[in-house]
C-alpha atoms as a PDB file:
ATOM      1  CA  UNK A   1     127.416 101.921  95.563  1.00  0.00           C
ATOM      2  CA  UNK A   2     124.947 102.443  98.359  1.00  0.00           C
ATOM      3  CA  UNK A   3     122.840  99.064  98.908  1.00  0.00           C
ATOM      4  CA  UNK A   4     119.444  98.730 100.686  1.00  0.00           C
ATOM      5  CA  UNK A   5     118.285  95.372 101.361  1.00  0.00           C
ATOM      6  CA  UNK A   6     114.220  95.817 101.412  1.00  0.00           C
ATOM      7  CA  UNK A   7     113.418  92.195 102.930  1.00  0.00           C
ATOM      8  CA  UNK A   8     115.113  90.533 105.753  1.00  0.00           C
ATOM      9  CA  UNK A   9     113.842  88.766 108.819  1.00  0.00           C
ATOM     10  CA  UNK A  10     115.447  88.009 112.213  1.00  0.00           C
ATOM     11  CA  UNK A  11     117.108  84.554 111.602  1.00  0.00           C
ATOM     12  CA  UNK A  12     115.256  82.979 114.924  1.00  0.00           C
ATOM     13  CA  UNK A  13     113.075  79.850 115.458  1.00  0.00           C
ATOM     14  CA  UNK A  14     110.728  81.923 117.162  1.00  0.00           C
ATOM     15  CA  UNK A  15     109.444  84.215 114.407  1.00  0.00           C
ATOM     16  CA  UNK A  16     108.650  81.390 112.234  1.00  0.00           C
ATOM     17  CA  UNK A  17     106.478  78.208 113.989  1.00  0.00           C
ATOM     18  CA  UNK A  18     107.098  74.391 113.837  1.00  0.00           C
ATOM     19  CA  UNK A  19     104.088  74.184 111.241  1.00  0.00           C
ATOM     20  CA  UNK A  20     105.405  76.948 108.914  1.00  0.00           C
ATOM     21  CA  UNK A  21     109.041  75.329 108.979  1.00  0.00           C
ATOM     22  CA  UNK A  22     107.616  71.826 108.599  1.00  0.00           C
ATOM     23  CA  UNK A  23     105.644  73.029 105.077  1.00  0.00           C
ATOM     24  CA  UNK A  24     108.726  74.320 104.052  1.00  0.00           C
ATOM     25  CA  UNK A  25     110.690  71.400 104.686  1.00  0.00           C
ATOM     26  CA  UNK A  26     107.635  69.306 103.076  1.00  0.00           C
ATOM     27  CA  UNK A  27     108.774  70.733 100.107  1.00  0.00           C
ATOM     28  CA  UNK A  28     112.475  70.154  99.663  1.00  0.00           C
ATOM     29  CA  UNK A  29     111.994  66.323 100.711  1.00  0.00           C
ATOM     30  CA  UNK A  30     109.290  66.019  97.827  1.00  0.00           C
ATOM     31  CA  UNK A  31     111.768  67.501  95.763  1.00  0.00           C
ATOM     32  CA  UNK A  32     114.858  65.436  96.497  1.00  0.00           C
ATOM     33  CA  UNK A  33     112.840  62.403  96.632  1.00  0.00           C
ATOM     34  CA  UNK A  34     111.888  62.927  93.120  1.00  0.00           C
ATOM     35  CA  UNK A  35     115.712  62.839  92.216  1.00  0.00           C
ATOM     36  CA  UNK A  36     116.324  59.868  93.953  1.00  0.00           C
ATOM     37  CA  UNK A  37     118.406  61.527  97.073  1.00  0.00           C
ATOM     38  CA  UNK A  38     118.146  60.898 100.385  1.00  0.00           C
ATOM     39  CA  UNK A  39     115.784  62.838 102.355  1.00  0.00           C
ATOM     40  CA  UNK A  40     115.220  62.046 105.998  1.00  0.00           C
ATOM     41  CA  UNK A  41     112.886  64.849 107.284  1.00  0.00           C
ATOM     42  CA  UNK A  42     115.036  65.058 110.609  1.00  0.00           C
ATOM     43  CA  UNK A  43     118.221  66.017 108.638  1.00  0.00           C
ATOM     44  CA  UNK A  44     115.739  68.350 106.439  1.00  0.00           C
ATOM     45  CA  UNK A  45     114.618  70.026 109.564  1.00  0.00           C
ATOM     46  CA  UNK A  46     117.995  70.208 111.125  1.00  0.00           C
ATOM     47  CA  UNK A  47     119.283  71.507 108.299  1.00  0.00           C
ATOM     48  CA  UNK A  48     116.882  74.051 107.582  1.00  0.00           C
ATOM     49  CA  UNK A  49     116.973  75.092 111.077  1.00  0.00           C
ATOM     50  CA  UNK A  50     120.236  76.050 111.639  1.00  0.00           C
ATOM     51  CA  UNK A  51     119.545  78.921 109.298  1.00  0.00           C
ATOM     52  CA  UNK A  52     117.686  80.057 111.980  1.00  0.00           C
ATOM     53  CA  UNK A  53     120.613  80.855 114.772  1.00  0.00           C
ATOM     54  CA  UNK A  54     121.013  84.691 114.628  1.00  0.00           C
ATOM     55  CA  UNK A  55     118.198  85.940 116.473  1.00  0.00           C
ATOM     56  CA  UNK A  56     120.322  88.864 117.407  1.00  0.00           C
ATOM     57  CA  UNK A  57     121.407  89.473 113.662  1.00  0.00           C
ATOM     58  CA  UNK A  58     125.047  89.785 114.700  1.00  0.00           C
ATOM     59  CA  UNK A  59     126.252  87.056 111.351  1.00  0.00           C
ATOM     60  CA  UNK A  60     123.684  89.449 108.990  1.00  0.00           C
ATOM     61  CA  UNK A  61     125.203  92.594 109.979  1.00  0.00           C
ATOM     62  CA  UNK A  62     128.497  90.463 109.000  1.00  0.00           C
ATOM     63  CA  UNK A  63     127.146  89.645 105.986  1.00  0.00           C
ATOM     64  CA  UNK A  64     125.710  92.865 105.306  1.00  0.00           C
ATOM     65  CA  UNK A  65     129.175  94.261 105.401  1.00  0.00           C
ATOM     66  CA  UNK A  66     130.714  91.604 103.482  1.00  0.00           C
ATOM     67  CA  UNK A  67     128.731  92.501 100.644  1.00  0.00           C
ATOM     68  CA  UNK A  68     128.117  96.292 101.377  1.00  0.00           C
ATOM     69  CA  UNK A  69     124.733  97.095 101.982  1.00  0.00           C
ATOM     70  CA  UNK A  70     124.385  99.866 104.628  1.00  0.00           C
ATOM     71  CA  UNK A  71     121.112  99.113 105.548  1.00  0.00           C
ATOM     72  CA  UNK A  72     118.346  96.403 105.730  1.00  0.00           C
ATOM     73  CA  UNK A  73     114.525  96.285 106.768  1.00  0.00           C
ATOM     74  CA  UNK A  74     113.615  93.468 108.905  1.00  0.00           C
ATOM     75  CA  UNK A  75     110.156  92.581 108.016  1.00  0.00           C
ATOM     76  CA  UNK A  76     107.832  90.841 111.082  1.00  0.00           C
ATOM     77  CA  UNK A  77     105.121  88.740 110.134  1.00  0.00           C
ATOM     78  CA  UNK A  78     102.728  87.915 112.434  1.00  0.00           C
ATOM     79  CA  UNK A  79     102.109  84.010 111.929  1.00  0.00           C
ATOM     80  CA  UNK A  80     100.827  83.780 115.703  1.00  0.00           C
ATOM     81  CA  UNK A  81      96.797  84.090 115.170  1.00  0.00           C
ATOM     82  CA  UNK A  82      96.746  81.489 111.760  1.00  0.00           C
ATOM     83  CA  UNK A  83      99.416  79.346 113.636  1.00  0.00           C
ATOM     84  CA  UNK A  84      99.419  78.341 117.147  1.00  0.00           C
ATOM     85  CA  UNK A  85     102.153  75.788 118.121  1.00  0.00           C
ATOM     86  CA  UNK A  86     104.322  78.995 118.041  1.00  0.00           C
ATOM     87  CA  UNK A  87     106.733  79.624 121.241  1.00  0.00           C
ATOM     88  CA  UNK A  88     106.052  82.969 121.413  1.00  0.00           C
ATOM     89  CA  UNK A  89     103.553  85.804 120.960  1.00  0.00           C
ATOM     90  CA  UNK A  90     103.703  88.625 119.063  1.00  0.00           C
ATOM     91  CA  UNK A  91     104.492  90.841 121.778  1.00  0.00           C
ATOM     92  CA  UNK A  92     107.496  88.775 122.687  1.00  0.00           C
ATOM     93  CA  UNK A  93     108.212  89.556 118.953  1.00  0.00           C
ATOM     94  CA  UNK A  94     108.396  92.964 118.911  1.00  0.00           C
ATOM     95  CA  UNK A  95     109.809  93.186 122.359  1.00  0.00           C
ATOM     96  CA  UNK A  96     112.755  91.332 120.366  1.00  0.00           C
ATOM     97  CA  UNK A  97     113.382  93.269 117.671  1.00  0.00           C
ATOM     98  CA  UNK A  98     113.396  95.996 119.412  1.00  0.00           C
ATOM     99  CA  UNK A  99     116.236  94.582 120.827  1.00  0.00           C
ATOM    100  CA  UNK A 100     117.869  94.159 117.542  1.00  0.00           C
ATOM    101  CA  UNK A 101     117.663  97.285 116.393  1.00  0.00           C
ATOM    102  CA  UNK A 102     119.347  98.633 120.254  1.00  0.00           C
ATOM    103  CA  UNK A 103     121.719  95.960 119.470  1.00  0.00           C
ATOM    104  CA  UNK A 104     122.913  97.797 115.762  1.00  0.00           C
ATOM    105  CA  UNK A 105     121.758 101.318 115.674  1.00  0.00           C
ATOM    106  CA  UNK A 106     121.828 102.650 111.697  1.00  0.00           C
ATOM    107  CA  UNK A 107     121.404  99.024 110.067  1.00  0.00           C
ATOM    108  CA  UNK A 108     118.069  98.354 110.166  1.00  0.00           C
ATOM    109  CA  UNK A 109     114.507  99.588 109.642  1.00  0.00           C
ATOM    110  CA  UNK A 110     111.672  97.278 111.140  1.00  0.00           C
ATOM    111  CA  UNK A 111     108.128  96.876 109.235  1.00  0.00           C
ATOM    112  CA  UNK A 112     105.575  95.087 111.985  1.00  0.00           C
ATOM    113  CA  UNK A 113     103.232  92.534 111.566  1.00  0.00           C
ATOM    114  CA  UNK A 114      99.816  92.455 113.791  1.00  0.00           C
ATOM    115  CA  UNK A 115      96.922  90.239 112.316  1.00  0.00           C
ATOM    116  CA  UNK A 116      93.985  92.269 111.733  1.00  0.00           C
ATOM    117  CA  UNK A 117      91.947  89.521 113.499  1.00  0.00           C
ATOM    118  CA  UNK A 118      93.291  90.324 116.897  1.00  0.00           C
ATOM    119  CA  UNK A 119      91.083  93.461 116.858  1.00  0.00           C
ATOM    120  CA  UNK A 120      91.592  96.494 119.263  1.00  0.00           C
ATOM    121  CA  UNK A 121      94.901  95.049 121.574  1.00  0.00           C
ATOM    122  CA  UNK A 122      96.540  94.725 117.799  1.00  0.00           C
ATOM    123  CA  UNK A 123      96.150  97.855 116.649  1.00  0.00           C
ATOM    124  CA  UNK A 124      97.332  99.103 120.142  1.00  0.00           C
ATOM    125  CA  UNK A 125     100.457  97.249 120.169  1.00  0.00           C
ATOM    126  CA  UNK A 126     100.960  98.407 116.407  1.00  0.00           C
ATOM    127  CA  UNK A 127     100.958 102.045 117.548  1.00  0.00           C
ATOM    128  CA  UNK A 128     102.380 101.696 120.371  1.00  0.00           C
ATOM    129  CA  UNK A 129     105.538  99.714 118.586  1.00  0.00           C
ATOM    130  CA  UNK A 130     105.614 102.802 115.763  1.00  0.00           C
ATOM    131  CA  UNK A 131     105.438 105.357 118.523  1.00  0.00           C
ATOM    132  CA  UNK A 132     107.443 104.188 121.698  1.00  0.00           C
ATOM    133  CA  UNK A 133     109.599 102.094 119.706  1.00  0.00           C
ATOM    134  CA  UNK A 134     110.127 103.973 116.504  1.00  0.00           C
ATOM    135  CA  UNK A 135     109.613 101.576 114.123  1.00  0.00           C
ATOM    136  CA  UNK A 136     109.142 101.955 110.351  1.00  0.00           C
ATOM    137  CA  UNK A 137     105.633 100.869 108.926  1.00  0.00           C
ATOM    138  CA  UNK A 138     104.090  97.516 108.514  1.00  0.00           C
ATOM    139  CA  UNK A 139     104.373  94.193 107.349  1.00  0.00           C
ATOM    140  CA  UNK A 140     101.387  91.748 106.078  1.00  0.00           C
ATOM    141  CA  UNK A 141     100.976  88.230 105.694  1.00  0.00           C
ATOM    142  CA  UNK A 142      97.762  87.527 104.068  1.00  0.00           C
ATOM    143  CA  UNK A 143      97.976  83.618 103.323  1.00  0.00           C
ATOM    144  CA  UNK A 144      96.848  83.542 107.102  1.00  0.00           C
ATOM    145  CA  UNK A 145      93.865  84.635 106.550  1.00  0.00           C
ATOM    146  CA  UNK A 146      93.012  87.698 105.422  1.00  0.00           C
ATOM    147  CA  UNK A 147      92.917  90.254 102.613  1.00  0.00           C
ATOM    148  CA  UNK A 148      94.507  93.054 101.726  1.00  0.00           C
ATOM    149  CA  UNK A 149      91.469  95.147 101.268  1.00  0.00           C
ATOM    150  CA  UNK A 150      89.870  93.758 104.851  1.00  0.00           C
ATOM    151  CA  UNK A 151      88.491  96.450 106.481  1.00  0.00           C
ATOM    152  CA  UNK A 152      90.263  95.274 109.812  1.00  0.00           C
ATOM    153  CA  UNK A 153      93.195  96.558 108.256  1.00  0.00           C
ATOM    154  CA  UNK A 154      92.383 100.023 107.395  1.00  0.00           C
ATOM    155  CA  UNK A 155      92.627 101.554 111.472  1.00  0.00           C
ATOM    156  CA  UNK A 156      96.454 100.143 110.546  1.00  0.00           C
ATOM    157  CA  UNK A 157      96.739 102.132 107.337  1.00  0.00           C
ATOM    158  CA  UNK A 158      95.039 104.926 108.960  1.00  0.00           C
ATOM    159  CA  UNK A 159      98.253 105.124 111.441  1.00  0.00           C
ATOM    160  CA  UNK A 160     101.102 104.432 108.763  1.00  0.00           C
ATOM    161  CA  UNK A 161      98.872 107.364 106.670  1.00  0.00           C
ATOM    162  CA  UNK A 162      99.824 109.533 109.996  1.00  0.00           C
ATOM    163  CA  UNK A 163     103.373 108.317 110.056  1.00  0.00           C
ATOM    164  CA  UNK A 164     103.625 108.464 106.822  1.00  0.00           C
ATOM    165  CA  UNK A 165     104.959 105.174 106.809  1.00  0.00           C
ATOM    166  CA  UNK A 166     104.866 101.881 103.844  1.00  0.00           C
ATOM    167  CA  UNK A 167     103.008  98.927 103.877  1.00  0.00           C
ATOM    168  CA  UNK A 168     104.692  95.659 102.738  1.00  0.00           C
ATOM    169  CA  UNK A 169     102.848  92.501 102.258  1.00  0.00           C
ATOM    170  CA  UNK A 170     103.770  88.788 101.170  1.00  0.00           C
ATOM    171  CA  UNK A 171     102.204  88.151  97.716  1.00  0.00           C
ATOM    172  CA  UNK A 172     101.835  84.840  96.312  1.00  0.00           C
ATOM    173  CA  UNK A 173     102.805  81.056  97.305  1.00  0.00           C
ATOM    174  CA  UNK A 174     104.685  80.283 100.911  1.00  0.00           C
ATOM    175  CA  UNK A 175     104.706  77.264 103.106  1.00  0.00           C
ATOM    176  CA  UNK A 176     101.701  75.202 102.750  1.00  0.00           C
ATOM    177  CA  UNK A 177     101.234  75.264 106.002  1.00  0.00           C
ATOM    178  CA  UNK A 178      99.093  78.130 104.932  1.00  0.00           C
ATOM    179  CA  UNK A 179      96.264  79.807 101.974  1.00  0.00           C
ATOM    180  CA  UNK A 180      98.240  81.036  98.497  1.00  0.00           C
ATOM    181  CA  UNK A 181      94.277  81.859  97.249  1.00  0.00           C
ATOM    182  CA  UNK A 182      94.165  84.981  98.754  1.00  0.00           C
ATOM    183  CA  UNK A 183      97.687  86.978  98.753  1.00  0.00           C
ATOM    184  CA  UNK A 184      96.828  87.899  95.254  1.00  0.00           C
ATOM    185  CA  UNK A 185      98.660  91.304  94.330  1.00  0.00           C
ATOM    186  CA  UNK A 186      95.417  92.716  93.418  1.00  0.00           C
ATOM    187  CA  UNK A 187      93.759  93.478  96.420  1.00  0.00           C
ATOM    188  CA  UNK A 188      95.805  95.764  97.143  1.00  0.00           C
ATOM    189  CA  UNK A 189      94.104  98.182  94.325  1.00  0.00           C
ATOM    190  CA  UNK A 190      91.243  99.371  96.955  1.00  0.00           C
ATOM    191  CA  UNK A 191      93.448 100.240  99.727  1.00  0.00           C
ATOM    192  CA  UNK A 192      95.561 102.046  97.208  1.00  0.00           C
ATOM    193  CA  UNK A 193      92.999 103.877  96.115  1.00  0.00           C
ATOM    194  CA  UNK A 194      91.933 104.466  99.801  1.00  0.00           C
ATOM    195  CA  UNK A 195      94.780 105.631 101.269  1.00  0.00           C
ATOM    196  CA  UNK A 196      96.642 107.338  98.567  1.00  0.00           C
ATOM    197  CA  UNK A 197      99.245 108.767 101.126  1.00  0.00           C
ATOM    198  CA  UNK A 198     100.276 105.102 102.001  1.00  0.00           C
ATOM    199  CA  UNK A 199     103.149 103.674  99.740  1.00  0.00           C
ATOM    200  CA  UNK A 200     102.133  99.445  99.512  1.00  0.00           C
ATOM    201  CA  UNK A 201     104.938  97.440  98.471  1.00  0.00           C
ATOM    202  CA  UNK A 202     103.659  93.958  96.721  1.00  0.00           C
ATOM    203  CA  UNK A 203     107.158  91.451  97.883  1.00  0.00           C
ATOM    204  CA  UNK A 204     108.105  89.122  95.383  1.00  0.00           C
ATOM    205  CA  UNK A 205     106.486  90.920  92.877  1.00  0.00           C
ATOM    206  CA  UNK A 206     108.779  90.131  89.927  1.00  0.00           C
ATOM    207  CA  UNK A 207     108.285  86.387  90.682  1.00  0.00           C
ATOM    208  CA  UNK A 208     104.833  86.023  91.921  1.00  0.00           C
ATOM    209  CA  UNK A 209     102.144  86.779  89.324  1.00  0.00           C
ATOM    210  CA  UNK A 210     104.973  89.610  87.426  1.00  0.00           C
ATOM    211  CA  UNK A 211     102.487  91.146  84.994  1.00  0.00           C
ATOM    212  CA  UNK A 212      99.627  91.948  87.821  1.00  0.00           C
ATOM    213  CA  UNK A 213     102.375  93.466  89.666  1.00  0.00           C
ATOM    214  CA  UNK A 214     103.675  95.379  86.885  1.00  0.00           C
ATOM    215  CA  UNK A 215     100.165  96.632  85.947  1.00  0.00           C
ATOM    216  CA  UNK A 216      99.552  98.012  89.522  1.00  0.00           C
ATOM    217  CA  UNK A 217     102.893  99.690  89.399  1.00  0.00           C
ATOM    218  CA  UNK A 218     101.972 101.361  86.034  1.00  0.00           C
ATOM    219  CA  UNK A 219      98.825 102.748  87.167  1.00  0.00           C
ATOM    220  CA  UNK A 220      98.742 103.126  90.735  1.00  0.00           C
ATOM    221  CA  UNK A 221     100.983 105.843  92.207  1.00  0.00           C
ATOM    222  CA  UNK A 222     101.778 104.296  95.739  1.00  0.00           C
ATOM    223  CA  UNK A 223     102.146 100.609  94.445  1.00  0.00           C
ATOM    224  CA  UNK A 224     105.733  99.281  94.575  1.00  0.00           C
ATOM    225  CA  UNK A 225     107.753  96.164  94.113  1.00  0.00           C
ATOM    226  CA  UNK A 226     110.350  94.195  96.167  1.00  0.00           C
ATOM    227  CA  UNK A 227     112.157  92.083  93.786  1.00  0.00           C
ATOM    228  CA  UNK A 228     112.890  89.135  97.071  1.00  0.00           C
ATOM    229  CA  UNK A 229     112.729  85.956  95.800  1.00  0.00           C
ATOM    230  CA  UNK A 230     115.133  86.534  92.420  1.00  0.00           C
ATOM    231  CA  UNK A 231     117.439  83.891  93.828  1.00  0.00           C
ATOM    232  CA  UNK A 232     115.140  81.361  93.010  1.00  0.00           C
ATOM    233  CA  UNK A 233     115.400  79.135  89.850  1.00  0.00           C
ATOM    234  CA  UNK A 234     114.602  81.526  86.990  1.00  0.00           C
ATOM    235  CA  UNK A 235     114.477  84.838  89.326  1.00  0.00           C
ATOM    236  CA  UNK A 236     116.959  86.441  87.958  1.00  0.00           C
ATOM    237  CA  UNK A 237     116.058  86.112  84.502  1.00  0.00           C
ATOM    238  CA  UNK A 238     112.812  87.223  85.664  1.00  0.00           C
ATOM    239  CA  UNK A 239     114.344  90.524  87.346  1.00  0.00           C
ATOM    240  CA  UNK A 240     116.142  91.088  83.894  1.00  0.00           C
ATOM    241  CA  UNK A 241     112.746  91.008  81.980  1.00  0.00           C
ATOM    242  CA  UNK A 242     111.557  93.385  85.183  1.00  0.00           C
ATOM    243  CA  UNK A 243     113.312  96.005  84.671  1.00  0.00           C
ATOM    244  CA  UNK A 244     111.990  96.059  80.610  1.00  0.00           C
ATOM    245  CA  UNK A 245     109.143  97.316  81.689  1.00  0.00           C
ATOM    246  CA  UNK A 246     109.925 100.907  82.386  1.00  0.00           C
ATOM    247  CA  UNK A 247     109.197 101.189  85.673  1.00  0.00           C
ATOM    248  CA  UNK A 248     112.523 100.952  87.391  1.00  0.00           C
ATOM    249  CA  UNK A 249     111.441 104.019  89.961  1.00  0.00           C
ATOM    250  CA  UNK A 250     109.431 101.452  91.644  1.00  0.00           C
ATOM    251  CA  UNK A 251     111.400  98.257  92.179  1.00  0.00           C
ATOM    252  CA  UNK A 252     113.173  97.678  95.105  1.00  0.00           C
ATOM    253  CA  UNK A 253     116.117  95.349  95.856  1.00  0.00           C
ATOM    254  CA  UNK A 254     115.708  92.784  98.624  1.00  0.00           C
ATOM    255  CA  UNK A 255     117.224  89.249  99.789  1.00  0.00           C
ATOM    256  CA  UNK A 256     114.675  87.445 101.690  1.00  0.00           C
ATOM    257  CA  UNK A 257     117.763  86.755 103.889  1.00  0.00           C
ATOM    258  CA  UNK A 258     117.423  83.585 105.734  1.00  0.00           C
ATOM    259  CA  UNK A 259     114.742  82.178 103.449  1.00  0.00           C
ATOM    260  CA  UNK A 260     117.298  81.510 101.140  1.00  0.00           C
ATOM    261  CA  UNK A 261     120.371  81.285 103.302  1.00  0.00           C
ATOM    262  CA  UNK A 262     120.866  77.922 101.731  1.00  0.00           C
ATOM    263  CA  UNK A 263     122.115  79.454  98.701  1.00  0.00           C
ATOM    264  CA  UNK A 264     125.082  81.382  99.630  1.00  0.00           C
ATOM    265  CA  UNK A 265     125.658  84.429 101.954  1.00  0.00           C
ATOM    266  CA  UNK A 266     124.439  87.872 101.142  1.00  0.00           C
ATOM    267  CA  UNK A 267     127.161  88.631  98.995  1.00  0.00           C
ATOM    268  CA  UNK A 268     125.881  85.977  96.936  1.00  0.00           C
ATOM    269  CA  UNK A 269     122.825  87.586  96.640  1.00  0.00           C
ATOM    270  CA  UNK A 270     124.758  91.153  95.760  1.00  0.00           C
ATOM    271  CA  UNK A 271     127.025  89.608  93.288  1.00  0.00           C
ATOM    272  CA  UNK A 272     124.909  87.389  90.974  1.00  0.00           C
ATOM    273  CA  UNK A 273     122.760  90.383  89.791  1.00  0.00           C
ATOM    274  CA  UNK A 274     125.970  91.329  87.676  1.00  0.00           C
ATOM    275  CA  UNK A 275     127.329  88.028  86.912  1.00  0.00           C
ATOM    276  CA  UNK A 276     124.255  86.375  85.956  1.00  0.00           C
ATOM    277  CA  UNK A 277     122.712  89.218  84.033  1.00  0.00           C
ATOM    278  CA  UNK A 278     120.031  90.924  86.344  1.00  0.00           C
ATOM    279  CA  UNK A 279     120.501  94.021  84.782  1.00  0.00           C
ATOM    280  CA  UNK A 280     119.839  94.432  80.833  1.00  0.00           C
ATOM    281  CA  UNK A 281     122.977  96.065  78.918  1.00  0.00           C
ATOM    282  CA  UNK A 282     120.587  99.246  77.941  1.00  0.00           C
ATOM    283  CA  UNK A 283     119.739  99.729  81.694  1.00  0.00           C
ATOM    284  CA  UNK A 284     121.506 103.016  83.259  1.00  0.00           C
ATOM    285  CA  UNK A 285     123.486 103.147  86.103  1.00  0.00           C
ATOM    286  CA  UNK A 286     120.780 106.216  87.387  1.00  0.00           C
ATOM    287  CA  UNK A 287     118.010 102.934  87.314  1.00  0.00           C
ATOM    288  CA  UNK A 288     120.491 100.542  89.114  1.00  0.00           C
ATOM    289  CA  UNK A 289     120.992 103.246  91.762  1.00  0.00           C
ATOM    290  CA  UNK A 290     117.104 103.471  92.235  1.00  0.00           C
ATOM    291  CA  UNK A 291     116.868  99.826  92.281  1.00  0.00           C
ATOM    292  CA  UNK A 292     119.378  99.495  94.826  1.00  0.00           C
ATOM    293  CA  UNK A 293     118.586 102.062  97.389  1.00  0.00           C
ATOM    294  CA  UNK A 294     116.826 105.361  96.164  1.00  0.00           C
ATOM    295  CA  UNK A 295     113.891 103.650  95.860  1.00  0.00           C
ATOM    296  CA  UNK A 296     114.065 102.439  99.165  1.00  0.00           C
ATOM    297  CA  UNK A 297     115.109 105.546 101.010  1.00  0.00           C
ATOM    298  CA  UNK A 298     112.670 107.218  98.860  1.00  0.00           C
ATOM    299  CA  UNK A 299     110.305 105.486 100.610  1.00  0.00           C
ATOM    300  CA  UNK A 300     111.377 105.260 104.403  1.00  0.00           C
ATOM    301  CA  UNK A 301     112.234 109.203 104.689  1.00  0.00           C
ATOM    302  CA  UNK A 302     108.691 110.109 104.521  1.00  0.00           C
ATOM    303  CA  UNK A 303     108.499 109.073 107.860  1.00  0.00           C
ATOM    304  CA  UNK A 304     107.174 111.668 110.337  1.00  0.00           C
ATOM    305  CA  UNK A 305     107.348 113.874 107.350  1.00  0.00           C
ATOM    306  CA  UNK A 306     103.207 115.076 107.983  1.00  0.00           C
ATOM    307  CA  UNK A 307      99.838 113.760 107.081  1.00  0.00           C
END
């Protein structure tokens, strides 16, 4: 079966700053603390770091065909406005992926982050990356600082409406570095509305705030799900009581590789859908092949396809 992983990320310390990783790593020593392990936040960060040594993607393309999935999307968030004790700028960023994608032609798709807030030379360097660079539609990040419906952000949608290109943005909690209050799934029912051309794809969505998500996929024509995040505790039943809802045409498979490279590799990832249950017994294999890539490549061949 044909596999499309929806939600990756270049494994590299500088797409994600010292105060994101430090939140994150907050976390887990609050958590093993609690069961009396040991939990030195130097091992936590050394740990948790060296899931970040494959800024090049060479080990996830090894993965990737360990576990047979043809194709991934490497999603960019911009963290550099909200944070600033990162070691590079976003330019650098895109400048690097770029590289990636040189490096591996056919395996991956890039979505690219600009914060609204850095005005006119943003939305430059976000055409300029989906013209000169070829490059696949964009990638939000609103728990620094902004909404979906911000009207800084519609010049953006304006472009992926000529490109005819998606929109996927972080919903819900991530390191507390920075604001969960406003990635709520539901501002994204305006620019919907707005831009009805522009497919918006709400990540996470069958683990953070499921029945908002669900709602907006019901109702709104260009609102999808990426199902990232399922390898958390309780995910998968989660994705199982997902795909009840009878809208399988809009839920798309992804790994959130490294966030969770912790875990297991991404055949891991591919694997425990089946052992663990992911899909109910009623579910058709038609629905597991739009969950696992139709849906996807639904979605990324409208590119250049017209206004």
């Amino acid at each position: 079966m044909k596999i499309i992983d929806f939600h990756c990320h270049v494994a590299a310390e500088m797409c994600f700053p010292p105060s994101f990783r430090d939140g994150v790593i907050d976390n887990m020593a609050v958590s093993m603390h609690a069961r009396g392990l040991p939990a030195r936040k130097e091992h936590l960060r050394r740990v948790h770091d060296a899931t970040l040594q494959d800024p090049l993607c060479d080990q996830l393309v090894k993965e990737m065909d360990e576990a047979g999935i043809d194709e991934a999307v490497l999603l960019m968030p911009d963290f550099t406005y909200a944070l600033k004790d990162g070691t590079h700028t976003i330019e650098e960023i895109v400048d690097h992926h770029k590289v990636v994608t040189d490096r591996h032609p056919g395996r991956f798709r890039v979505l690219v982050g600009v914060d609204p807030r850095w005005g006119a030379d943003g939305i430059a360097l976000f055409e300029r990356a989906i013209v000169e660079y070829g490059f696949d539609g964009m990638k939000l990040y609103p728990p620094c600082g902004y909404r979906l419906d911000d009207k800084a952000l519609y010049p953006f949608y304006e472009i992926c409406a000529q490109h005819r290109l998606p929109v996927l943005s972080h919903i819900g909690a991530t390191s507390p570095a920075l604001d969960f209050e406003i990635a709520l799934p539901i501002y994204v029912d305006r620019p919907a509305r707005d831009f009805p051309g522009v497919d918006f794809v709400l990540a996470h969505g069958s683990v953070h705030y499921p029945d908002e998500c669900a709602m907006l996929c019901n109702n709104r024509p260009n609102v999808y799900i990426d199902a990232s995040g399922y390898e958390a505790p309780d995910g998968v039943a989660g994705l199982n009581r997902f795909f009840r809802r009878n809208i399988n045409h809009k839920v798309l498979f992804g790994t959130d590789w490294p966030i969770f490279r912790l875990q297991g590799r991404q055949t891991n990832f591919v694997e425990r859908l089946t052992a663990e249950g992911a899909f109910p017994a009623e579910m058709p294999q038609a629905d597991r092949d739009l969950f696992m890539w139709k849906n996807a490549q639904r979605l990324l061949d409208k590119k250049g396809t017209g206004r």
